[in-house]
PDB file of N, CA and C in Angstrom:
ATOM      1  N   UNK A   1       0.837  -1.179   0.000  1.00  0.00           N
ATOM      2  CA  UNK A   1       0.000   0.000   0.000  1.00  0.00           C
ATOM      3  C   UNK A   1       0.882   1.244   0.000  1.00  0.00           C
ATOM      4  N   UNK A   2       0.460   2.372  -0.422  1.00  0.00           N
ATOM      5  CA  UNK A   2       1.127   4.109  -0.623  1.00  0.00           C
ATOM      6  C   UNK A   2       0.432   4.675   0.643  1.00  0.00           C
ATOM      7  N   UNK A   3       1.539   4.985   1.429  1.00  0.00           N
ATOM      8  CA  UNK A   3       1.400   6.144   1.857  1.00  0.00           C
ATOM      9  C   UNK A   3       1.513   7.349   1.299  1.00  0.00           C
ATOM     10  N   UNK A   4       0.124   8.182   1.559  1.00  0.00           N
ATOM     11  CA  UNK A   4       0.371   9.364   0.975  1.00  0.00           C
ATOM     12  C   UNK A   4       1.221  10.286   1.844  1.00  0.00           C
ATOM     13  N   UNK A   5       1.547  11.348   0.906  1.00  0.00           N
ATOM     14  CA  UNK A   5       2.200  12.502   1.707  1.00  0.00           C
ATOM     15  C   UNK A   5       1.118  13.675   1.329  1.00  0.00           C
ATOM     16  N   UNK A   6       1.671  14.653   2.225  1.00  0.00           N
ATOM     17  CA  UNK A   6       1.053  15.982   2.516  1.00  0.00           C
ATOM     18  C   UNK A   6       0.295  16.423   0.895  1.00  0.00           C
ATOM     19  N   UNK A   7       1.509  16.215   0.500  1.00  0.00           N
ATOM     20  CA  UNK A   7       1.283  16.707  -1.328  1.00  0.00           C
ATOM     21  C   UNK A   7       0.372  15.865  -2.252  1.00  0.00           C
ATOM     22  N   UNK A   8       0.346  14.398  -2.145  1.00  0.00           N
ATOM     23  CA  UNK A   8      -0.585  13.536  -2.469  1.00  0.00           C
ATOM     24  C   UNK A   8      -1.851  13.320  -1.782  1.00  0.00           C
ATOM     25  N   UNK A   9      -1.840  13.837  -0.673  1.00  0.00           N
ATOM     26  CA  UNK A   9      -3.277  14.091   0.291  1.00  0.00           C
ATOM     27  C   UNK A   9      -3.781  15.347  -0.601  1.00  0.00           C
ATOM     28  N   UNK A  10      -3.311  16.139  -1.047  1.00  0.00           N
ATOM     29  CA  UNK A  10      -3.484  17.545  -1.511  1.00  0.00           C
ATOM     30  C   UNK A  10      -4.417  17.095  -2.794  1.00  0.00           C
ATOM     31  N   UNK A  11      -4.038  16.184  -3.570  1.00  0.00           N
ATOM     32  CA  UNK A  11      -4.273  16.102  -4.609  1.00  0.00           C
ATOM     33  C   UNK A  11      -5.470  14.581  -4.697  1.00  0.00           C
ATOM     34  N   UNK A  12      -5.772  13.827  -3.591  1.00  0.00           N
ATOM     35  CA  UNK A  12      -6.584  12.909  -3.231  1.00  0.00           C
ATOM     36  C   UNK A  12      -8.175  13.450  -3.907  1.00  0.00           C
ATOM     37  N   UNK A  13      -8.558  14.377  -3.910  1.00  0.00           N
ATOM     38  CA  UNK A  13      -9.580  14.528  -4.564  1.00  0.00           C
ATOM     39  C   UNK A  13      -9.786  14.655  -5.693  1.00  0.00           C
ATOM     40  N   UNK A  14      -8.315  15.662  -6.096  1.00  0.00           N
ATOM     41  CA  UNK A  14      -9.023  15.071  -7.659  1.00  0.00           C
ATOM     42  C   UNK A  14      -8.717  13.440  -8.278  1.00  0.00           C
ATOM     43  N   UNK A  15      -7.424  12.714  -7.667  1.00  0.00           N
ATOM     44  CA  UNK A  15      -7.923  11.914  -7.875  1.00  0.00           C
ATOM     45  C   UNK A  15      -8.887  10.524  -7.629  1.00  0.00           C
ATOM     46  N   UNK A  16      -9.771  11.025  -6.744  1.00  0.00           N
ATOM     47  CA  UNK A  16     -11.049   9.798  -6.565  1.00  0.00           C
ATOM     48  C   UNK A  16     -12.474  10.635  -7.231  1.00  0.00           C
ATOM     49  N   UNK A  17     -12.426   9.872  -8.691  1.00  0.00           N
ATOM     50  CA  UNK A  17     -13.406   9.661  -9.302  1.00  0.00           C
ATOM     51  C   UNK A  17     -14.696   9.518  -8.557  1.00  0.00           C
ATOM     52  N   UNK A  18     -14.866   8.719  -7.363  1.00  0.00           N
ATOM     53  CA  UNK A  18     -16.499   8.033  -7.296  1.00  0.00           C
ATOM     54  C   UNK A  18     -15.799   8.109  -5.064  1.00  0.00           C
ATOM     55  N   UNK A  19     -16.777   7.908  -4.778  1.00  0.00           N
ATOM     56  CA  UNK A  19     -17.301   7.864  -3.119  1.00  0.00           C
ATOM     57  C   UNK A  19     -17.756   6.451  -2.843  1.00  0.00           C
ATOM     58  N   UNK A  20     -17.465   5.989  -1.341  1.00  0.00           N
ATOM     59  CA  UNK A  20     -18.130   4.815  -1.038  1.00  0.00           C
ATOM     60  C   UNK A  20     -19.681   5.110  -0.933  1.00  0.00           C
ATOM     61  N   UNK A  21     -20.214   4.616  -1.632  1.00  0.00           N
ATOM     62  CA  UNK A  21     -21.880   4.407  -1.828  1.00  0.00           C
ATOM     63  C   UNK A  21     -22.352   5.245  -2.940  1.00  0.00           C
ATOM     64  N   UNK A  22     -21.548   5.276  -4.226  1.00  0.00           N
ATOM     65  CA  UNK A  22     -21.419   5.525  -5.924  1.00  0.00           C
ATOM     66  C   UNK A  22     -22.113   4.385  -6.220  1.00  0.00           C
ATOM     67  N   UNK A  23     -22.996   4.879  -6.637  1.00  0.00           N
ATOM     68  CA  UNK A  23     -23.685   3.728  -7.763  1.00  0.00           C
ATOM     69  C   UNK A  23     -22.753   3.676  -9.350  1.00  0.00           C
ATOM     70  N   UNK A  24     -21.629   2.609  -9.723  1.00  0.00           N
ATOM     71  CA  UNK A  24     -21.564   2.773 -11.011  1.00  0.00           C
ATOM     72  C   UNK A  24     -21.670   1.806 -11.785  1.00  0.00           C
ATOM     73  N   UNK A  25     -21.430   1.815 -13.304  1.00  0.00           N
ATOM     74  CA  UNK A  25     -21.563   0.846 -14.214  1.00  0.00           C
ATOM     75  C   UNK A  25     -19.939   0.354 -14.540  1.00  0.00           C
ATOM     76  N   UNK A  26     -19.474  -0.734 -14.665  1.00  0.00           N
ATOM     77  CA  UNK A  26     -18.720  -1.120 -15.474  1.00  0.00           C
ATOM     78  C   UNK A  26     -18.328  -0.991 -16.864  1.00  0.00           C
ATOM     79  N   UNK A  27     -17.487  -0.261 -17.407  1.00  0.00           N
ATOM     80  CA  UNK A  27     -17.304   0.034 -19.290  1.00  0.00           C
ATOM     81  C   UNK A  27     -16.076  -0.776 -19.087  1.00  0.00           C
ATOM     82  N   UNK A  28     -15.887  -1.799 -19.643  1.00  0.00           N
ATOM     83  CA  UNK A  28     -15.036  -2.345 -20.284  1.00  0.00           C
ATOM     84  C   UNK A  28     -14.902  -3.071 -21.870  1.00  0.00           C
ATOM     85  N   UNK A  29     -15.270  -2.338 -22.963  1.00  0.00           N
ATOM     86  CA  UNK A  29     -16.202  -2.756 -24.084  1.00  0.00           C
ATOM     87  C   UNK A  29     -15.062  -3.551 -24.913  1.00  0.00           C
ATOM     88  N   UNK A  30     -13.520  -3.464 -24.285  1.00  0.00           N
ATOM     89  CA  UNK A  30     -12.784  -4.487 -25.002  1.00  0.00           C
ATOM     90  C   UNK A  30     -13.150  -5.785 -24.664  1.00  0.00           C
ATOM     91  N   UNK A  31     -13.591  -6.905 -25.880  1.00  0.00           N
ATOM     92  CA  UNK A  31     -13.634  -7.971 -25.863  1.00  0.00           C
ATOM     93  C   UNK A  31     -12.453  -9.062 -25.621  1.00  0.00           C
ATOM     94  N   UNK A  32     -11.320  -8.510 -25.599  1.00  0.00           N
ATOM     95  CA  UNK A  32     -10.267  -9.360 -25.119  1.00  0.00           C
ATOM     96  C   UNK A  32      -9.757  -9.283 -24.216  1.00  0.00           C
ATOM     97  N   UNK A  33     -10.194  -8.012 -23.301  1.00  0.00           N
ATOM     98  CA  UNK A  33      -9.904  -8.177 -21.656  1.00  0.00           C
ATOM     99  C   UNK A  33     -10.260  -8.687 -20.583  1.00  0.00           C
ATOM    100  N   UNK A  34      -9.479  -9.308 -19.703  1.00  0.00           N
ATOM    101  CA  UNK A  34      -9.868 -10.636 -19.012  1.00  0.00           C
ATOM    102  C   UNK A  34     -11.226 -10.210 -18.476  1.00  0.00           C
ATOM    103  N   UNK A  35     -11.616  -9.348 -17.805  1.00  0.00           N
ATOM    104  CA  UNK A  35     -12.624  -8.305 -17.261  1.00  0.00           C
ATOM    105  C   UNK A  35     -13.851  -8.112 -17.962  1.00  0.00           C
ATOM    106  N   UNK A  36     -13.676  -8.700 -19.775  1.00  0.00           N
ATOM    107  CA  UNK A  36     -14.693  -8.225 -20.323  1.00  0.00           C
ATOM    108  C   UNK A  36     -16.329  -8.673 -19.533  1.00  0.00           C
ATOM    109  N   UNK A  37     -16.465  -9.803 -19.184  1.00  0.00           N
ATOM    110  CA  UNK A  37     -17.796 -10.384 -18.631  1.00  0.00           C
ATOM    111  C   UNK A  37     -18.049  -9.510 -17.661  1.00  0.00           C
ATOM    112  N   UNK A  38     -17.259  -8.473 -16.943  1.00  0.00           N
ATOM    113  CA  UNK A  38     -18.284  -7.484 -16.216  1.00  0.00           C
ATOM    114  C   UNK A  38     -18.894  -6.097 -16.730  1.00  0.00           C
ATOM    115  N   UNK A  39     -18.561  -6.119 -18.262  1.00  0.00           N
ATOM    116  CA  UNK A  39     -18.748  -4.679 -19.145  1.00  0.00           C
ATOM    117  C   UNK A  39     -20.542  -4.898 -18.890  1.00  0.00           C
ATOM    118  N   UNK A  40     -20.788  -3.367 -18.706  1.00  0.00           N
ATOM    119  CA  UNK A  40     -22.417  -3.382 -17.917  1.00  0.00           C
ATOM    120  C   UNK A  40     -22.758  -3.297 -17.361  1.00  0.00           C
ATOM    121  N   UNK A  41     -22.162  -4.415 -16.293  1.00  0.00           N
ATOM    122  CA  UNK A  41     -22.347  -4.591 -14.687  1.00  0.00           C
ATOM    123  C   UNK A  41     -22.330  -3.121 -13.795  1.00  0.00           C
ATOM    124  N   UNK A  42     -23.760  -4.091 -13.240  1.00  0.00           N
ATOM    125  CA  UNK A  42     -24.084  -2.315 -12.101  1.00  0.00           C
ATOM    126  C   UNK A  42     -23.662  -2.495 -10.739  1.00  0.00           C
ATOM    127  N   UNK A  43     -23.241  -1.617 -10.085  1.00  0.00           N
ATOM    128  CA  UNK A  43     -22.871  -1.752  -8.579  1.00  0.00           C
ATOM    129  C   UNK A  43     -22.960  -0.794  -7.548  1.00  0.00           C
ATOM    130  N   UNK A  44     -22.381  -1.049  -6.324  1.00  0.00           N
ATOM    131  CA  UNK A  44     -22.046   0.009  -5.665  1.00  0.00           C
ATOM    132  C   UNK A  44     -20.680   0.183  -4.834  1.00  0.00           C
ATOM    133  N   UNK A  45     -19.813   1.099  -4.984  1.00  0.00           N
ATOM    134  CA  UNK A  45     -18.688   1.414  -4.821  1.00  0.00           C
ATOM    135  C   UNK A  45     -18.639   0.916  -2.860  1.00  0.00           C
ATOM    136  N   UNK A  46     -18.340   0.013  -2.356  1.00  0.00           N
ATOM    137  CA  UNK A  46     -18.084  -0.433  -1.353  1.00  0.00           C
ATOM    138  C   UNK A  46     -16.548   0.094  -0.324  1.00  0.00           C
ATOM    139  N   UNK A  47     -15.657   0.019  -1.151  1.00  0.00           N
ATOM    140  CA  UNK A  47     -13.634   0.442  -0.370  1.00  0.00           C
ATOM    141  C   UNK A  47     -13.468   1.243  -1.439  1.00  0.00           C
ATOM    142  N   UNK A  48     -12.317   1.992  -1.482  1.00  0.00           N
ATOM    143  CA  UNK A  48     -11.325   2.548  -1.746  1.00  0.00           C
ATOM    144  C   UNK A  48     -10.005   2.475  -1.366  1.00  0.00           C
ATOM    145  N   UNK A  49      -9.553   1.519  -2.369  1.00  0.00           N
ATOM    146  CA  UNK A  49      -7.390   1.302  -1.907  1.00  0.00           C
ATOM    147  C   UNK A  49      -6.890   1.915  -2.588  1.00  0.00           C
ATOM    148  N   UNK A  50      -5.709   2.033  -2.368  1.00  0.00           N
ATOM    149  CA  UNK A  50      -4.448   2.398  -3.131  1.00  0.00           C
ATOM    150  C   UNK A  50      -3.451   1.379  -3.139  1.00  0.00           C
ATOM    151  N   UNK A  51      -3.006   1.519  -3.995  1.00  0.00           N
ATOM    152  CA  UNK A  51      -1.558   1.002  -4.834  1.00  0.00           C
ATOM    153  C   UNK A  51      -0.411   1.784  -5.014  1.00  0.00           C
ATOM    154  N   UNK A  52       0.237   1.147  -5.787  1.00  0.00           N
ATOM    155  CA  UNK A  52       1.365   2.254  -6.252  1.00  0.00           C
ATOM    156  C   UNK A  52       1.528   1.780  -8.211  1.00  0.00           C
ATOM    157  N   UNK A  53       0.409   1.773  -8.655  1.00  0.00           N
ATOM    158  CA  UNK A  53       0.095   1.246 -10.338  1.00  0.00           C
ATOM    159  C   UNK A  53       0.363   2.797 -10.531  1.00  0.00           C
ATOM    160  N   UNK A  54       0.346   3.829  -9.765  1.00  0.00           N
ATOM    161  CA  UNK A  54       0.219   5.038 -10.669  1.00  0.00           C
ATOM    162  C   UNK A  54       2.071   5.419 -10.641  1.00  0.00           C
ATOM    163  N   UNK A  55       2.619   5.271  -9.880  1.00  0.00           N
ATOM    164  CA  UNK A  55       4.035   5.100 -10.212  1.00  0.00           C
ATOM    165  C   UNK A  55       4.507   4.557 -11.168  1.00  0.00           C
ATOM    166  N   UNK A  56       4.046   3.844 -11.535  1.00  0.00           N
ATOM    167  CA  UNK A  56       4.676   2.808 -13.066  1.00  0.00           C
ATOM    168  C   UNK A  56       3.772   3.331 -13.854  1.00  0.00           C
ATOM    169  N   UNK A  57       3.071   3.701 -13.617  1.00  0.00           N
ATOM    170  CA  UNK A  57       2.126   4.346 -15.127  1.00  0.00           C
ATOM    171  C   UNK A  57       2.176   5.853 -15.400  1.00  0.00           C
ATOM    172  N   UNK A  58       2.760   6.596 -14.162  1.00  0.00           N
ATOM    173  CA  UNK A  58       2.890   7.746 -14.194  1.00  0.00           C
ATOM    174  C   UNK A  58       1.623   8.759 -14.051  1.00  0.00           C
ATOM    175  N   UNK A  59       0.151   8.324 -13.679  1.00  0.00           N
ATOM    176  CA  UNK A  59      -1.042   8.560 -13.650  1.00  0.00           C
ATOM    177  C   UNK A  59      -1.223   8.116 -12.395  1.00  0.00           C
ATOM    178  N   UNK A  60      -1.132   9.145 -11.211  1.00  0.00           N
ATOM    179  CA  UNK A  60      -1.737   9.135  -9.845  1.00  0.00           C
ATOM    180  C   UNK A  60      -3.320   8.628 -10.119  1.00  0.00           C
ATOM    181  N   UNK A  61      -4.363   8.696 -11.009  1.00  0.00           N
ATOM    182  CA  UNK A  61      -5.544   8.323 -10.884  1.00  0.00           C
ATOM    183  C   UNK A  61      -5.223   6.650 -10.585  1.00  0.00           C
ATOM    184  N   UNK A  62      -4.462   6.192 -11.284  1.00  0.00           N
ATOM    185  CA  UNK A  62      -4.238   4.866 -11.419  1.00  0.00           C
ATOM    186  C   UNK A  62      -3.833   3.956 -10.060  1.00  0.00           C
ATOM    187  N   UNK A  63      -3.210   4.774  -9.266  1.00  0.00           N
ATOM    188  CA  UNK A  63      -3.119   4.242  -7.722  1.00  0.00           C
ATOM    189  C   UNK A  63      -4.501   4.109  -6.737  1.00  0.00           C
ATOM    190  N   UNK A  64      -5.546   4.133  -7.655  1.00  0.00           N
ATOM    191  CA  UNK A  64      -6.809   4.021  -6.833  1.00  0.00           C
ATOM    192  C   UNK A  64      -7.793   2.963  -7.469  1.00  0.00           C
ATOM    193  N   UNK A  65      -8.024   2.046  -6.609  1.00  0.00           N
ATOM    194  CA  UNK A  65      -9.076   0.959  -6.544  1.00  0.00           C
ATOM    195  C   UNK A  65     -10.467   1.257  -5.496  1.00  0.00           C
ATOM    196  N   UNK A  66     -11.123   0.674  -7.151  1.00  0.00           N
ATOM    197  CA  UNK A  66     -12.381   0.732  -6.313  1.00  0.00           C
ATOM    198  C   UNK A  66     -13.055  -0.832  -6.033  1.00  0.00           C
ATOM    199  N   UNK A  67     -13.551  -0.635  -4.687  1.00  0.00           N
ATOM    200  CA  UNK A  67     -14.164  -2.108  -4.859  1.00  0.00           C
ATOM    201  C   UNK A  67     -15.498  -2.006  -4.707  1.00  0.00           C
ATOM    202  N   UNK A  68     -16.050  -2.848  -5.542  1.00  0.00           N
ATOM    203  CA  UNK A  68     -17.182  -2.734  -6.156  1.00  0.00           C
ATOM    204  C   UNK A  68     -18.288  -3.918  -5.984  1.00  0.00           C
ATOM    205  N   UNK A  69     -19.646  -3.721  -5.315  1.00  0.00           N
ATOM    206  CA  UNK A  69     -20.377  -4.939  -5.087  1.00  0.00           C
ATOM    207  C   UNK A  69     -21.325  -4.953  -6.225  1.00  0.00           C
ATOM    208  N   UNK A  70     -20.995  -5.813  -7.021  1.00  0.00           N
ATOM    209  CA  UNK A  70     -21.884  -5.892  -8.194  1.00  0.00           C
ATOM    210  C   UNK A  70     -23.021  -6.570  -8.010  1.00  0.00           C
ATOM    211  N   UNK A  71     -24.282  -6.190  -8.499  1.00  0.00           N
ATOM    212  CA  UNK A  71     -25.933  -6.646  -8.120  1.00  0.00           C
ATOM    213  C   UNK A  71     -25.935  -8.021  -8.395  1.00  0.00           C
ATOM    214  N   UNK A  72     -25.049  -8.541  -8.780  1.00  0.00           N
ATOM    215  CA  UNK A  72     -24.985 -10.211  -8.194  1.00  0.00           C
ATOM    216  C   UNK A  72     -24.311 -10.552  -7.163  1.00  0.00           C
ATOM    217  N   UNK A  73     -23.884  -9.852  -6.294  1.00  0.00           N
ATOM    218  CA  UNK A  73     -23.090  -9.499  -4.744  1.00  0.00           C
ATOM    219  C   UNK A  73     -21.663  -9.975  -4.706  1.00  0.00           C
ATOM    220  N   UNK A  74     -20.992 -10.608  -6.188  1.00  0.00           N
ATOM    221  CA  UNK A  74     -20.012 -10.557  -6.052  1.00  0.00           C
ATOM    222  C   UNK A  74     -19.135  -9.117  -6.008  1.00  0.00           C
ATOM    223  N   UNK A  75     -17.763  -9.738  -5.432  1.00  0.00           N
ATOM    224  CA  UNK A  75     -17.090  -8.090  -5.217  1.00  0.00           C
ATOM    225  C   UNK A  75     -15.652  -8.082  -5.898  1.00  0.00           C
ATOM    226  N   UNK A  76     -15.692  -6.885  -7.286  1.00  0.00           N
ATOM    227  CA  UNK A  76     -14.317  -6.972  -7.615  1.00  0.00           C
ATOM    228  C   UNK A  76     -13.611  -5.297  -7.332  1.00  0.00           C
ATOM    229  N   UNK A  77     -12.661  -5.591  -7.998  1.00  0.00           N
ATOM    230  CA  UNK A  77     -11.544  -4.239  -7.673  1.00  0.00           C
ATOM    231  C   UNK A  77     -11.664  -3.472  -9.427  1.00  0.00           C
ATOM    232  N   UNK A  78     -11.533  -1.865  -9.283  1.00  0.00           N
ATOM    233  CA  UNK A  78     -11.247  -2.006 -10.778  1.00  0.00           C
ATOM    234  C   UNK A  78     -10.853  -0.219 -10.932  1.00  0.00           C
ATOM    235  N   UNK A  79     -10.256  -0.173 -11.465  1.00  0.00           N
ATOM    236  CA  UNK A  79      -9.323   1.316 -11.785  1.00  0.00           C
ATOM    237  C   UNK A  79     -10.636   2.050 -12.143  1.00  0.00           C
ATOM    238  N   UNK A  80      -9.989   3.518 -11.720  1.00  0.00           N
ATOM    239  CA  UNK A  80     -11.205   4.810 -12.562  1.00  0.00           C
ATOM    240  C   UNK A  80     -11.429   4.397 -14.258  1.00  0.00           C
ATOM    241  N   UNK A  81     -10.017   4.107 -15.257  1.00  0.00           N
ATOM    242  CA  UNK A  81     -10.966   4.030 -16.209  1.00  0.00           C
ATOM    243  C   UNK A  81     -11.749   2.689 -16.936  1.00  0.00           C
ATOM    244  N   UNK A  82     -12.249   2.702 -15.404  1.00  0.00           N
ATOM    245  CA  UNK A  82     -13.051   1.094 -16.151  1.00  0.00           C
ATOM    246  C   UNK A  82     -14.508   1.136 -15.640  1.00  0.00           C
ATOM    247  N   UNK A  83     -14.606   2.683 -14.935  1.00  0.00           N
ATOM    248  CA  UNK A  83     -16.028   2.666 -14.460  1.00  0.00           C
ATOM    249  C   UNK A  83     -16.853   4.210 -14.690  1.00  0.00           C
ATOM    250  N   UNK A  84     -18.024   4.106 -14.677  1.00  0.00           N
ATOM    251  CA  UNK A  84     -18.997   5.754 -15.246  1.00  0.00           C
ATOM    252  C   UNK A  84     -19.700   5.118 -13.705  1.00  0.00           C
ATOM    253  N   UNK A  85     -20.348   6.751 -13.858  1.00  0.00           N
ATOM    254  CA  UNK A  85     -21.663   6.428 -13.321  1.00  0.00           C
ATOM    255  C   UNK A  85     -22.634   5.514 -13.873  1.00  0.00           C
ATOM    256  N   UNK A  86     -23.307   5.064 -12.413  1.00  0.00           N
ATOM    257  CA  UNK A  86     -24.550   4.753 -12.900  1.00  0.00           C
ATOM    258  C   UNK A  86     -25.510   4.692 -14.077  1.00  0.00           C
ATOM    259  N   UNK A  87     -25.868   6.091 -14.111  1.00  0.00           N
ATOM    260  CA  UNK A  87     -27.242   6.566 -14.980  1.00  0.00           C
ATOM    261  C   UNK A  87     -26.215   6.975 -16.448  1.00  0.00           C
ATOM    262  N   UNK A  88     -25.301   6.783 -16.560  1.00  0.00           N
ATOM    263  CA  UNK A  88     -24.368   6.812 -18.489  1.00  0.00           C
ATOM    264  C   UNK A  88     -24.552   5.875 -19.114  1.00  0.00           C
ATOM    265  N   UNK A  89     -24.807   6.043 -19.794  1.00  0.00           N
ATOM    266  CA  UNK A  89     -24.786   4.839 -21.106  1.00  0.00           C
ATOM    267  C   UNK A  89     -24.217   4.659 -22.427  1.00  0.00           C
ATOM    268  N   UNK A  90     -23.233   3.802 -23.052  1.00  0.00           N
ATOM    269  CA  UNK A  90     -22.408   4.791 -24.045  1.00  0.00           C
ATOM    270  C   UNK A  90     -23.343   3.709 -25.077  1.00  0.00           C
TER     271      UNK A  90
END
């Protein structure tokens, strides 16, 4: 896990996309990603972790997991760009 610092606390809001108790949808519309079978899937934003994926990717958004109880009550993890709100539809 990352500890943040003063300067990454600073910047914690912009990067968390969604709140615990976000209703969102799953977009994952690539068909060859292992993930594809949850493209659709509705949920509700349950945790918020961090990593350190945004160090190697160079995208602080990317050090944030959301975990997610999907309306079949299983629960996965999944980066900001793999989720919208709720009520979007592409």
């Amino acid at each position: 896990m990352v500890t943040l610092t003063r300067v990454d606390a600073k910047l914690r809001g912009m990067v968390n996309r969604f709140s615990v108790g976000d209703r969102v949808r799953v977009d994952i519309p690539d068909t060859t990603d292992p993930d594809f079978e949850y493209h659709r899937e509705h949920g509700v934003v349950t945790a918020i972790k961090e990593d350190a994926a945004g160090y190697a990717t160079g995208d602080e958004r990317d050090s944030v997991l959301y975990r997610v109880e999907l309306e079949s009550g299983e629960e996965m993890d999944f980066r900001w760009r793999d989720l919208r709100p709720s009520d979007t539809e592409v």
